[in-house]
PDB file of N, CA and C in Angstrom:
ATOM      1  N   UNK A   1     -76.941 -60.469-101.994  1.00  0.00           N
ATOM      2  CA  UNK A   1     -77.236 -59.237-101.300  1.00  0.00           C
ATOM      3  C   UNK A   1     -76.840 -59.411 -99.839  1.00  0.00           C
ATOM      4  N   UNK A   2     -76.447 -58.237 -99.466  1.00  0.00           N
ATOM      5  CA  UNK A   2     -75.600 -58.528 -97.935  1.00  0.00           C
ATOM      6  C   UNK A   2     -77.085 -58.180 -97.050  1.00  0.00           C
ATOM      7  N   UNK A   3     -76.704 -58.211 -95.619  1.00  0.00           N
ATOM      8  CA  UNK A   3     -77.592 -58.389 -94.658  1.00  0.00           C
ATOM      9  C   UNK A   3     -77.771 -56.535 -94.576  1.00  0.00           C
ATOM     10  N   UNK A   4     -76.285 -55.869 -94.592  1.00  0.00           N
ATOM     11  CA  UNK A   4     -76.332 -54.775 -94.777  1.00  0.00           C
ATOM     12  C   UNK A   4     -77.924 -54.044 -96.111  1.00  0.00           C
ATOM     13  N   UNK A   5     -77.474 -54.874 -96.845  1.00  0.00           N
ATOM     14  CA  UNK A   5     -78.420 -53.988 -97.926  1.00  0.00           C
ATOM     15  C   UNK A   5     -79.859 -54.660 -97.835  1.00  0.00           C
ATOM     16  N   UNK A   6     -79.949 -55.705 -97.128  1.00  0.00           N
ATOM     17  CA  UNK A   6     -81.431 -55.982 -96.553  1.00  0.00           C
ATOM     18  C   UNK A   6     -82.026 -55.188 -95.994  1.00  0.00           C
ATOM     19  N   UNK A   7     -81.382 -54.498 -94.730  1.00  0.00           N
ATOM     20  CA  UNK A   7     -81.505 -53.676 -93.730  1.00  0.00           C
ATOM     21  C   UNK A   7     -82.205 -51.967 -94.350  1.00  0.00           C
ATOM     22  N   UNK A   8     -81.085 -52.452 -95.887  1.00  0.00           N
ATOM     23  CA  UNK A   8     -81.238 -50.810 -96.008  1.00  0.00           C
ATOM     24  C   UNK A   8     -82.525 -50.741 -97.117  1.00  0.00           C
ATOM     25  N   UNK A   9     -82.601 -51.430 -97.637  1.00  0.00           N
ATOM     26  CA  UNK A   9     -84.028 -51.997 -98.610  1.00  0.00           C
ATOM     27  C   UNK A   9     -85.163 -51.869 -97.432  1.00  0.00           C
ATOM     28  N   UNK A  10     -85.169 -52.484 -96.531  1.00  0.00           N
ATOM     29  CA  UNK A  10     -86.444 -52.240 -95.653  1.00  0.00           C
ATOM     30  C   UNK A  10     -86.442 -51.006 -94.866  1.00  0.00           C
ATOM     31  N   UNK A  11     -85.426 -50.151 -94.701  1.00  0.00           N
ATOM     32  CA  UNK A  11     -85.534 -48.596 -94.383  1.00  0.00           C
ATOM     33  C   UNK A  11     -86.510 -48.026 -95.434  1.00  0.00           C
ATOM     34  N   UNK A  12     -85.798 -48.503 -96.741  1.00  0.00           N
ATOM     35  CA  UNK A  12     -86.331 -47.815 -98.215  1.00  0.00           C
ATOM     36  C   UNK A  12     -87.870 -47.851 -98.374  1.00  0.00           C
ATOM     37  N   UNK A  13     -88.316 -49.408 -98.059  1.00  0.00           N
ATOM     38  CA  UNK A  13     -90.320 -49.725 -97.800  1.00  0.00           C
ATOM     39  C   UNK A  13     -90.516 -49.023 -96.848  1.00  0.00           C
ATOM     40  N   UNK A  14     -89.841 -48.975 -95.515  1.00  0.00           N
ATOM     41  CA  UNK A  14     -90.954 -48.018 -94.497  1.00  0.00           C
ATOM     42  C   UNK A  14     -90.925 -46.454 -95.139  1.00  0.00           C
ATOM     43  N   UNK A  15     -89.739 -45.993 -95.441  1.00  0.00           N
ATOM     44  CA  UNK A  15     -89.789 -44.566 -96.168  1.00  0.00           C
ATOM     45  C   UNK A  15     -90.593 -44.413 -96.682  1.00  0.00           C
ATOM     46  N   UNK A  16     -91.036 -45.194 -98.112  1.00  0.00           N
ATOM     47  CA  UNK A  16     -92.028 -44.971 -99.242  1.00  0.00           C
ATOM     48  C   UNK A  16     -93.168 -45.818 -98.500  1.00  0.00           C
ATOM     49  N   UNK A  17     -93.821 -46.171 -97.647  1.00  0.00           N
ATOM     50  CA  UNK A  17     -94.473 -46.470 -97.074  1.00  0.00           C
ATOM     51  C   UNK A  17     -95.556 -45.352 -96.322  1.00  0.00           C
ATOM     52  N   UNK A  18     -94.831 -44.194 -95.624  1.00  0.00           N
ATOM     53  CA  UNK A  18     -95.083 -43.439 -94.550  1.00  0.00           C
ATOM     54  C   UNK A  18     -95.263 -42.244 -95.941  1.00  0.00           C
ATOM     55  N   UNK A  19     -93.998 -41.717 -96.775  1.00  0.00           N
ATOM     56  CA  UNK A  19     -94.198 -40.711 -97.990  1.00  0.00           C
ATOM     57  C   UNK A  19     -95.758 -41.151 -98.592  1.00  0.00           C
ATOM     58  N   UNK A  20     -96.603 -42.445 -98.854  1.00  0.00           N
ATOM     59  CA  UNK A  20     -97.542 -42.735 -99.317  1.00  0.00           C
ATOM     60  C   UNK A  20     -98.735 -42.010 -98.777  1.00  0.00           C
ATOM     61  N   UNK A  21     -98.499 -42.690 -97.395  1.00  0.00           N
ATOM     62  CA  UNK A  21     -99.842 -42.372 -96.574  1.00  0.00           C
ATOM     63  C   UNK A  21    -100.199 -40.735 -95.799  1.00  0.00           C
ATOM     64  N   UNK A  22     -98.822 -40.343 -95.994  1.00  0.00           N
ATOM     65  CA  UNK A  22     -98.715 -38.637 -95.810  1.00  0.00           C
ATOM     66  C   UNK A  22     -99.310 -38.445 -97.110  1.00  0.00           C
ATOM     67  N   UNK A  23     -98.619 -38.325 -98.301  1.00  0.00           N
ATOM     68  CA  UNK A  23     -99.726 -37.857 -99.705  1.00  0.00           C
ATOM     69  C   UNK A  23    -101.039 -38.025 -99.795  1.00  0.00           C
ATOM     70  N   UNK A  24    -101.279 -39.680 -99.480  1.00  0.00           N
ATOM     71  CA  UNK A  24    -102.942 -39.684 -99.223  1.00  0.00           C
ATOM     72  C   UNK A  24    -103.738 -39.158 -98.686  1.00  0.00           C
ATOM     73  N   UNK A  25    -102.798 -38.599 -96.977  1.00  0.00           N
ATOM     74  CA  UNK A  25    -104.042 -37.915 -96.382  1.00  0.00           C
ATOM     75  C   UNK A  25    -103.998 -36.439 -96.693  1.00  0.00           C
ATOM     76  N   UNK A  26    -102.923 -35.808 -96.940  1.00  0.00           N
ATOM     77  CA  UNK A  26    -102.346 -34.445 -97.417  1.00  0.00           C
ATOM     78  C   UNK A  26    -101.538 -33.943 -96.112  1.00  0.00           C
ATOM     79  N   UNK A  27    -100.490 -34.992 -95.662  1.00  0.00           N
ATOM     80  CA  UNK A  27    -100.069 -34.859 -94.790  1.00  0.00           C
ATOM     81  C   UNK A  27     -98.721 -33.721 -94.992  1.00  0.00           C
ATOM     82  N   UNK A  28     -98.031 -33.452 -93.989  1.00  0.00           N
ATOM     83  CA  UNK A  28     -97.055 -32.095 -93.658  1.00  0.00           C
ATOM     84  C   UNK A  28     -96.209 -31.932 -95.136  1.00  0.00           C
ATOM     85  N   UNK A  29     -96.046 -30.831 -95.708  1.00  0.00           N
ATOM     86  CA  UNK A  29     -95.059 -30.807 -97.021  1.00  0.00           C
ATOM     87  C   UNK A  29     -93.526 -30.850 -96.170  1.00  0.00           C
ATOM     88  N   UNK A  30     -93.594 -30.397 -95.207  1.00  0.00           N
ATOM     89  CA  UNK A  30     -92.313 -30.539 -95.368  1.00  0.00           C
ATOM     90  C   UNK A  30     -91.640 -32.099 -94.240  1.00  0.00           C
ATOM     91  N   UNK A  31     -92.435 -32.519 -93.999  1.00  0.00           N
ATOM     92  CA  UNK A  31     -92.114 -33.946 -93.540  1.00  0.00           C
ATOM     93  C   UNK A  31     -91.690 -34.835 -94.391  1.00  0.00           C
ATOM     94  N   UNK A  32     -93.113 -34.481 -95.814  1.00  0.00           N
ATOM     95  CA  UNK A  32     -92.686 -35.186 -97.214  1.00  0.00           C
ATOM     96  C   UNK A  32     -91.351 -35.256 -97.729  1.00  0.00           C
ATOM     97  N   UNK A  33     -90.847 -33.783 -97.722  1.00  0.00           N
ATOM     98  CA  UNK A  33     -89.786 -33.444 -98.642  1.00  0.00           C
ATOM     99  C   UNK A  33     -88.625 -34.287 -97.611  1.00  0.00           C
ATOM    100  N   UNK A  34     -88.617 -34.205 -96.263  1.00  0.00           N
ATOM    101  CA  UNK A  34     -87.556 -34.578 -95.348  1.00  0.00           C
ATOM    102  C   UNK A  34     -87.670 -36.225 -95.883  1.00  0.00           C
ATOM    103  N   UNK A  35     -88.557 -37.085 -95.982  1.00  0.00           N
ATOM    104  CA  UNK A  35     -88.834 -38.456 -96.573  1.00  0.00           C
ATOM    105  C   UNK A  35     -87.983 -38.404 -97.776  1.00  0.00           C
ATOM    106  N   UNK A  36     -88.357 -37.717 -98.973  1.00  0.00           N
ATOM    107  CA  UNK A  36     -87.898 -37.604-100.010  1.00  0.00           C
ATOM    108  C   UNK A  36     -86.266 -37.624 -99.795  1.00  0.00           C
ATOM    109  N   UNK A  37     -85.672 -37.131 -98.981  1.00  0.00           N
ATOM    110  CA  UNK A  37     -84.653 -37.025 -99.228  1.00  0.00           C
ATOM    111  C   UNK A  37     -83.775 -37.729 -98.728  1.00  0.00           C
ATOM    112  N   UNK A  38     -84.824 -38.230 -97.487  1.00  0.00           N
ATOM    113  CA  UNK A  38     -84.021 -39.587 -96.675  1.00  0.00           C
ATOM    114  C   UNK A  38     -83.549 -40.657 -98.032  1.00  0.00           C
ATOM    115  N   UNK A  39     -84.671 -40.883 -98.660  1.00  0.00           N
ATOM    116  CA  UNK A  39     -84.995 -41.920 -99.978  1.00  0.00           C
ATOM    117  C   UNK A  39     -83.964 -41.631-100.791  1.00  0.00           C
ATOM    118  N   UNK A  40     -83.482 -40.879-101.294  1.00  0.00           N
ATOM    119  CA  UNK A  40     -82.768 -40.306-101.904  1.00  0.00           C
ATOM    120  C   UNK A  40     -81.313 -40.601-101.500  1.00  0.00           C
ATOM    121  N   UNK A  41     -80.726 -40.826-100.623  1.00  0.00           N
ATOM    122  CA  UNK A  41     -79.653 -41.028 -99.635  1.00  0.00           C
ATOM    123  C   UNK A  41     -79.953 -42.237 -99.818  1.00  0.00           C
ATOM    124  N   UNK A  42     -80.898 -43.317 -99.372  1.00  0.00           N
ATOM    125  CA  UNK A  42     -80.724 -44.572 -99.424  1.00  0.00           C
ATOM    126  C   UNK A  42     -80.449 -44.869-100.320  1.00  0.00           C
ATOM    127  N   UNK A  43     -81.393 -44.850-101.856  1.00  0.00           N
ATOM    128  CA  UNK A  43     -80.625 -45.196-102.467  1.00  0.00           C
ATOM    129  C   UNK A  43     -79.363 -45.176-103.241  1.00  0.00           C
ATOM    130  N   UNK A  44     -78.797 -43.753-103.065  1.00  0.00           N
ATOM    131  CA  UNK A  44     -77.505 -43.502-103.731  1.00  0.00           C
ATOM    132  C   UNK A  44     -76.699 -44.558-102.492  1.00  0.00           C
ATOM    133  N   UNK A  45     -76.913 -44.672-101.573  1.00  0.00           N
ATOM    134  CA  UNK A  45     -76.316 -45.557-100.365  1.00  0.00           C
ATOM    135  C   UNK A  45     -75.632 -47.143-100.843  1.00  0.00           C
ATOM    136  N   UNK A  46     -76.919 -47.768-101.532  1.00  0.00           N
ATOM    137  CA  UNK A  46     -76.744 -48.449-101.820  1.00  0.00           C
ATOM    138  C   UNK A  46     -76.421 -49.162-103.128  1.00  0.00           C
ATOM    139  N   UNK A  47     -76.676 -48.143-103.991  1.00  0.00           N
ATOM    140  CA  UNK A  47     -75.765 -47.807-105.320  1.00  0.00           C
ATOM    141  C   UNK A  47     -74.320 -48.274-105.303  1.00  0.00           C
ATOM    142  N   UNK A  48     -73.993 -47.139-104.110  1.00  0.00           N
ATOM    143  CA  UNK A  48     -72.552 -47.033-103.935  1.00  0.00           C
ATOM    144  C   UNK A  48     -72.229 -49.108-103.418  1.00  0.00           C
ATOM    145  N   UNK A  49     -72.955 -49.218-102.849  1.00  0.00           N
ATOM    146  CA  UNK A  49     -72.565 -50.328-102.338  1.00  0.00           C
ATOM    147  C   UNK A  49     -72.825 -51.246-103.337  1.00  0.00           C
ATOM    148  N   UNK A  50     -73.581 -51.273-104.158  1.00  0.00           N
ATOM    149  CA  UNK A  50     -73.534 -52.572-105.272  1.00  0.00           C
ATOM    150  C   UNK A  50     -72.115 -52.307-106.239  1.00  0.00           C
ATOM    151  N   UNK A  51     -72.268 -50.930-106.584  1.00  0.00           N
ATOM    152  CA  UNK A  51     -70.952 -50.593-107.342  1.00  0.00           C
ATOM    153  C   UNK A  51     -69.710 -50.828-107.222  1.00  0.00           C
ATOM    154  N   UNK A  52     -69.397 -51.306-105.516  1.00  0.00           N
ATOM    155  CA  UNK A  52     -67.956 -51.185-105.063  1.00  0.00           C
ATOM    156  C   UNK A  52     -67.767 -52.764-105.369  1.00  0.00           C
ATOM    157  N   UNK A  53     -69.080 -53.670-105.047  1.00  0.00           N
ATOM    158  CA  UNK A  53     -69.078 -55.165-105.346  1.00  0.00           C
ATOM    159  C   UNK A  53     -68.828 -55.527-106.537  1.00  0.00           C
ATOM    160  N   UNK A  54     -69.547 -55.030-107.536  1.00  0.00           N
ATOM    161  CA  UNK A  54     -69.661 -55.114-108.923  1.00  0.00           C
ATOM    162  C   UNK A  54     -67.568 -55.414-109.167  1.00  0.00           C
ATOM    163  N   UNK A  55     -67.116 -53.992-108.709  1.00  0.00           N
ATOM    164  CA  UNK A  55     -65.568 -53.994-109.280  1.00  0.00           C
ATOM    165  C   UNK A  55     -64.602 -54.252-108.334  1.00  0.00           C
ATOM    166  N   UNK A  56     -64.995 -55.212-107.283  1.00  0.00           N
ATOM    167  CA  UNK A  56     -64.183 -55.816-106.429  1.00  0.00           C
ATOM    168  C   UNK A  56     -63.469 -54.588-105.111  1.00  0.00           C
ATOM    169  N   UNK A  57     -64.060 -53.610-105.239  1.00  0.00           N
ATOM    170  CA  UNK A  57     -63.409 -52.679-103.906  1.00  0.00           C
ATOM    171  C   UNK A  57     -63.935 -52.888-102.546  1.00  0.00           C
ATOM    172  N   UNK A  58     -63.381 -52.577-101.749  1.00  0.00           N
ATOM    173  CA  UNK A  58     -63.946 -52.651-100.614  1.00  0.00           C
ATOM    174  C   UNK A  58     -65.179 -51.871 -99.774  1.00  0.00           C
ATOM    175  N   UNK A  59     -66.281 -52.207 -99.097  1.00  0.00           N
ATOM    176  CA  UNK A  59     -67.063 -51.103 -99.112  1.00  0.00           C
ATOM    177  C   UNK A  59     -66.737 -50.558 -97.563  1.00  0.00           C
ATOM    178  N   UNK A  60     -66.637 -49.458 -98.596  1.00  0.00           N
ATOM    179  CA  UNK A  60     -66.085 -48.118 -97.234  1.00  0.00           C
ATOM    180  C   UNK A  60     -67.268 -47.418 -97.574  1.00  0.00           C
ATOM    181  N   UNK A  61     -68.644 -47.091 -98.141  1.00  0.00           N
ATOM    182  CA  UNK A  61     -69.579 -46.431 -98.739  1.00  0.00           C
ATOM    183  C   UNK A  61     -70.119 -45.919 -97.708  1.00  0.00           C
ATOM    184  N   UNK A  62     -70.854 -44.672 -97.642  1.00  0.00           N
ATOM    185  CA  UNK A  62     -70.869 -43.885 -96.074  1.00  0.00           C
ATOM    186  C   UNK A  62     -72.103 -43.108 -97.278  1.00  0.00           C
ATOM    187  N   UNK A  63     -73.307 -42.542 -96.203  1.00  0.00           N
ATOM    188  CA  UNK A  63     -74.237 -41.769 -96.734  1.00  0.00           C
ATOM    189  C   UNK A  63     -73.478 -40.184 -97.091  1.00  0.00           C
ATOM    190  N   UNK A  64     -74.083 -39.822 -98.155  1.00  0.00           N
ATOM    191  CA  UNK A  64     -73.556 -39.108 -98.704  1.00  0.00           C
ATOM    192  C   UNK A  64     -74.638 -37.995 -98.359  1.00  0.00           C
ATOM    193  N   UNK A  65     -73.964 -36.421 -98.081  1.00  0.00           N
ATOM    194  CA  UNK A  65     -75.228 -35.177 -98.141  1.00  0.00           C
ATOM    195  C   UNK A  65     -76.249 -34.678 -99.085  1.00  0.00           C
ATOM    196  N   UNK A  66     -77.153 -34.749 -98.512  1.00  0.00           N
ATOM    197  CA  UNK A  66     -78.522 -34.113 -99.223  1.00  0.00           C
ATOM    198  C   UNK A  66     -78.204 -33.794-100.430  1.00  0.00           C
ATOM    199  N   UNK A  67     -77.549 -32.381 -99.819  1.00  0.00           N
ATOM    200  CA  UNK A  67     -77.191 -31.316-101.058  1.00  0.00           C
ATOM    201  C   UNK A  67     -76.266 -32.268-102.408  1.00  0.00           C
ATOM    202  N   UNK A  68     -75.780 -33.179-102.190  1.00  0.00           N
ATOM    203  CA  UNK A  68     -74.738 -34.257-103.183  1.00  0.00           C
ATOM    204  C   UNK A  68     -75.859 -35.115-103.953  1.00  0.00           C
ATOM    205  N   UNK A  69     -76.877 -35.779-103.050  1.00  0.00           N
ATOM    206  CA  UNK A  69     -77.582 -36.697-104.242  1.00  0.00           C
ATOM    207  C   UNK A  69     -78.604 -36.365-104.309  1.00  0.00           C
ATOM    208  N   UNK A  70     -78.962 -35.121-104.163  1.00  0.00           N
ATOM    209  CA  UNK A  70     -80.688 -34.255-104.569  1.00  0.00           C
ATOM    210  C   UNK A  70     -80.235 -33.585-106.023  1.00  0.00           C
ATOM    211  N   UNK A  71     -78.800 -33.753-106.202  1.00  0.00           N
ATOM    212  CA  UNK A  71     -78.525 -32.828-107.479  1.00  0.00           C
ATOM    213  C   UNK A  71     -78.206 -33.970-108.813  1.00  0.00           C
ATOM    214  N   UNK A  72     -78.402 -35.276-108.258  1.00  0.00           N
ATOM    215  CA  UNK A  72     -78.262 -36.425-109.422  1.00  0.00           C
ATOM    216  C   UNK A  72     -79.401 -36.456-110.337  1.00  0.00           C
ATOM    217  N   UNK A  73     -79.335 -37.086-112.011  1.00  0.00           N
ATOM    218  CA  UNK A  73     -80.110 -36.798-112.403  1.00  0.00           C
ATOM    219  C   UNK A  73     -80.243 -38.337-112.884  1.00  0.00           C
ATOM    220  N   UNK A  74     -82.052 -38.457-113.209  1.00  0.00           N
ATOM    221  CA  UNK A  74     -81.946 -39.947-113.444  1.00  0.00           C
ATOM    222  C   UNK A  74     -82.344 -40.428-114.320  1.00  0.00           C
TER     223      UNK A  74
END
């Protein structure tokens, strides 16, 4: 795992970290949803980046828009 995807794994814990403790207390919906979607971006982020390793390409992998990986299904 690169230093890159360290970096982006511990974005991913504080995200679902902060999404936790907003649900617990019944914190802002739409702060939530803005979390949610950060999360969502990370990990297609780093998808992309295991994938390009997996088949030897180079990673050029760049966050991709909301509207692109809110519509993936899993």
């Amino acid at each position: 795992m690169s230093a890159s995807d360290s970096d982006l794994l511990k974005q991913i814990t504080e995200l679902v970290d902060e999404e936790h403790r907003l649900r617990d207390s019944g914190g802002e919906a739409e702060r939530i949803r803005h979390l949610e979607e950060q999360l969502d971006q990370c990990w297609d982020l780093l998808r992309q980046r295991q994938a390009r390793r997996e088949f030897g390409q180079p990673d050029d992998s760049e966050v991709r828009p909301v509207g692109t990986v809110e519509n993936y299904r899993q």
